[in-house]
N, C-alpha and C. Protein backbone atom coordinates (compact mmCIF):
# COMPACT_ATOMS: atom_id res chain seq x y z
N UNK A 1 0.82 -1.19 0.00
CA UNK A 1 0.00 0.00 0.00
C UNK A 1 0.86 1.26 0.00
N UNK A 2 2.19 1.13 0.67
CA UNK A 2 3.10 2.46 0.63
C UNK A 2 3.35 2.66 -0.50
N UNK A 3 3.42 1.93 -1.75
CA UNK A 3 4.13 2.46 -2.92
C UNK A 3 3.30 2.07 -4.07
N UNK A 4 2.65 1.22 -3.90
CA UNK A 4 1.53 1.00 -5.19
C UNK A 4 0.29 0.68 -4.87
N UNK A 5 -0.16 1.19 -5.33
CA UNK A 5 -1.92 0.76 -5.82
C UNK A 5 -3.06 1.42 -6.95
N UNK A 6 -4.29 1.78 -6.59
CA UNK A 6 -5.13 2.19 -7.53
C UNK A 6 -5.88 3.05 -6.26
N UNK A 7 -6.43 4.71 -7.16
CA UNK A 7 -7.44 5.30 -6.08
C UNK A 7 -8.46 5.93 -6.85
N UNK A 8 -9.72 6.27 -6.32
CA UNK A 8 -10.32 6.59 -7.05
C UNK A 8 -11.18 8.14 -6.21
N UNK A 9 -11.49 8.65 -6.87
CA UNK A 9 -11.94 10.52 -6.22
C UNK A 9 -13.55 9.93 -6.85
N UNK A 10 -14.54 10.21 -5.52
CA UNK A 10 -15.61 10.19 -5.70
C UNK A 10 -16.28 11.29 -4.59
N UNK A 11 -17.41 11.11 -4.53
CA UNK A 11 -18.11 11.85 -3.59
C UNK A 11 -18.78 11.19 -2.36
N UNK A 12 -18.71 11.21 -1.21
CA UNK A 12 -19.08 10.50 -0.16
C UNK A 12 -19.16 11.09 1.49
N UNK A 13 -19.05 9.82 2.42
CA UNK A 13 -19.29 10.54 3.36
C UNK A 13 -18.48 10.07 4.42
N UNK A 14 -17.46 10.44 5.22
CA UNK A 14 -16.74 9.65 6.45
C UNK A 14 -17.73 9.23 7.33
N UNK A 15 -18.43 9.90 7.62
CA UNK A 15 -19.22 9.69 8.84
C UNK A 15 -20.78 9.41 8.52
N UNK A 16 -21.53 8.04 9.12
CA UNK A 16 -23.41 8.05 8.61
C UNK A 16 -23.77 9.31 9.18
N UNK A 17 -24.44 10.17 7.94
CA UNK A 17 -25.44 10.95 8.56
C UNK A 17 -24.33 11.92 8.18
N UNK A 18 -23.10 12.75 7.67
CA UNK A 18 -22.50 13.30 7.57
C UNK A 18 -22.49 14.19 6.30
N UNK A 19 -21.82 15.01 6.13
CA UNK A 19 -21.75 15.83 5.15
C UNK A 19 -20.88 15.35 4.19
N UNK A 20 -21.53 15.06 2.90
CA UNK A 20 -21.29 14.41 1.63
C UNK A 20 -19.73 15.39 0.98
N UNK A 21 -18.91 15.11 0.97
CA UNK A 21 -17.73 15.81 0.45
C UNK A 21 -16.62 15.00 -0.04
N UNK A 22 -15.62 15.37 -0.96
CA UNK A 22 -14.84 15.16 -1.60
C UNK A 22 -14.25 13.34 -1.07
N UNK A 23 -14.02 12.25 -1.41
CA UNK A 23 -13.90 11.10 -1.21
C UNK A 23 -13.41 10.44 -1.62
N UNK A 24 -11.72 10.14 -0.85
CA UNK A 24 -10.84 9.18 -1.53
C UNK A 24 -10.94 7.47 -1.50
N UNK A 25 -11.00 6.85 -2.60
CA UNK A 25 -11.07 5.24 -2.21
C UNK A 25 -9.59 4.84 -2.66
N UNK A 26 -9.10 4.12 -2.09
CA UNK A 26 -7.57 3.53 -1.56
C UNK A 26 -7.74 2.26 -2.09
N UNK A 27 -7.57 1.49 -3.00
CA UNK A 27 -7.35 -0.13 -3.61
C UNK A 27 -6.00 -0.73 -3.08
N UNK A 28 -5.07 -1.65 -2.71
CA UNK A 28 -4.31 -1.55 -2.79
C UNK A 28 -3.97 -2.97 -4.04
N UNK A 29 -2.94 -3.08 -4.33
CA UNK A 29 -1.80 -3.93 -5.43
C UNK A 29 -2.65 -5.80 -5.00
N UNK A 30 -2.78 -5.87 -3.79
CA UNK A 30 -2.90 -6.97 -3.57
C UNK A 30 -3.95 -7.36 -3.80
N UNK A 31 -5.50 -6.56 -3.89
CA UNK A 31 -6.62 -6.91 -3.79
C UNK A 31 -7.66 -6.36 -2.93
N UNK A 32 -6.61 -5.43 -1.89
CA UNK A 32 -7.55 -5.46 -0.62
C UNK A 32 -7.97 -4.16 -0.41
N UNK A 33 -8.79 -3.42 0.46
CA UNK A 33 -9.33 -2.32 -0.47
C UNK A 33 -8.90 -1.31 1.25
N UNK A 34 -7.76 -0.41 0.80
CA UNK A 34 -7.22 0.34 1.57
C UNK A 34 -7.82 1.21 2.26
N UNK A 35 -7.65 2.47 3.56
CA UNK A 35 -8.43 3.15 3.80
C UNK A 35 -9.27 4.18 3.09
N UNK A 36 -10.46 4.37 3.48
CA UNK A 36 -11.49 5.29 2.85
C UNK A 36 -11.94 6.60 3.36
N UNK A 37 -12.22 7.56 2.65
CA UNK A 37 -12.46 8.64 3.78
C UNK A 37 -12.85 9.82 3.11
N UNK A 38 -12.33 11.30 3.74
CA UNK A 38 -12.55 12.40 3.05
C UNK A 38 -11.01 12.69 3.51
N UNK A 39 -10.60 13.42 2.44
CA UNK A 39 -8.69 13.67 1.87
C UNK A 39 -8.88 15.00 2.35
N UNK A 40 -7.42 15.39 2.82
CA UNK A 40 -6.96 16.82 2.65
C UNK A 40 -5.38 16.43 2.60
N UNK A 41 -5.02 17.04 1.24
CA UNK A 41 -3.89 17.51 0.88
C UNK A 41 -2.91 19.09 1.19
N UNK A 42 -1.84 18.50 1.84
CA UNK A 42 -1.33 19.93 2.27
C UNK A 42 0.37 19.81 2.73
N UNK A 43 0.85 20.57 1.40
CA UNK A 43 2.19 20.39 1.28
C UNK A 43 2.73 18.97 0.21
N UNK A 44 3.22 18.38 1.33
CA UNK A 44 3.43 16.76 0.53
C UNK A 44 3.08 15.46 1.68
N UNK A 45 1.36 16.02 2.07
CA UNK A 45 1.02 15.28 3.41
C UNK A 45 -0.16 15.01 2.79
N UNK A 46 -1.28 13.54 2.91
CA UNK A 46 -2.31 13.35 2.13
C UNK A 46 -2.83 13.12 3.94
N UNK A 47 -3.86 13.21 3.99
CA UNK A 47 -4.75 12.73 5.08
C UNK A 47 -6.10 12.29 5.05
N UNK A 48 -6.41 11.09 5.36
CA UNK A 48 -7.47 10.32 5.08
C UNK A 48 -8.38 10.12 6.82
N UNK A 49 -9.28 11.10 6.38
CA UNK A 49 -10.32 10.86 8.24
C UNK A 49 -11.53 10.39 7.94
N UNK A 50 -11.95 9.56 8.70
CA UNK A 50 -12.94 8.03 8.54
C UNK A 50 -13.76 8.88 9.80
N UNK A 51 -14.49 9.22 9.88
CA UNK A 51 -15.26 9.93 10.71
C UNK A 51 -14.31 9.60 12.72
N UNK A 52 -13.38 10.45 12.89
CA UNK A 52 -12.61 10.54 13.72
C UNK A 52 -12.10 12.22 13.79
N UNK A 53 -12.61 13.26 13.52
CA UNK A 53 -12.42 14.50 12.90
C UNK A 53 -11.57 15.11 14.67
N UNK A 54 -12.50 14.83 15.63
CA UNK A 54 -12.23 15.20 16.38
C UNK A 54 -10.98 14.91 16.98
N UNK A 55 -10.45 13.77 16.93
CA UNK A 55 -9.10 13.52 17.42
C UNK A 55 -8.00 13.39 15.82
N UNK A 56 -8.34 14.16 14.96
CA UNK A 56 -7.56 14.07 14.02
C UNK A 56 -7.32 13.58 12.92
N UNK A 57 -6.84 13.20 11.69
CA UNK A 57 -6.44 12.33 10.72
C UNK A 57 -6.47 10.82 11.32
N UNK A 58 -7.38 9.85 10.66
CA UNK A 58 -6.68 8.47 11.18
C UNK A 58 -5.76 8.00 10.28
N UNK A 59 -5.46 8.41 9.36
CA UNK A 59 -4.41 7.77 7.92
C UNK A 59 -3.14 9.21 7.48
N UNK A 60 -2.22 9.06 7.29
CA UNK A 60 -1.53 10.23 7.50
C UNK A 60 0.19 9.38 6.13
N UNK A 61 -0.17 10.28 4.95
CA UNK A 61 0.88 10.15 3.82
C UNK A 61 2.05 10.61 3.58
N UNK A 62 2.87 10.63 3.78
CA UNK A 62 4.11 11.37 3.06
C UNK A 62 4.51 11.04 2.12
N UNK A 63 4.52 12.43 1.02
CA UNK A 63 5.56 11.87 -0.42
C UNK A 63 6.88 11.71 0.07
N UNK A 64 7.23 10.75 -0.54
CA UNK A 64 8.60 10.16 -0.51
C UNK A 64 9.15 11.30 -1.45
């Protein structure tokens, strides 16, 4: 998952009952279907939050 896979930009929701916004899906190489969420990009940091807003990013990227 660190270096290859497939993603796809849709529209969705981290949280039931939540506000429908921007929505990354994560595939990874092997088959298995990586974390999901709503993205914020900033700098060369991707962040993926699964309805956890309050204590932060649960998925956290660095470009290599």
């Amino acid at each position: 998952m660190a270096a290859q896979g497939t993603y796809v930009i849709t529209t969705g929701s981290a949280c039931t009952g939540g506000p429908v916004e921007p929505y990354l899906q994560l595939t990874t190489t092997m088959g298995g279907v990586g974390p999901s969420g709503v993205y914020g990009i900033q700098s060369n940091t991707l962040s993926i939050t699964q309805c956890v807003a309050v204590d932060g990013p649960a998925y956290t990227y660095q470009r290599q």
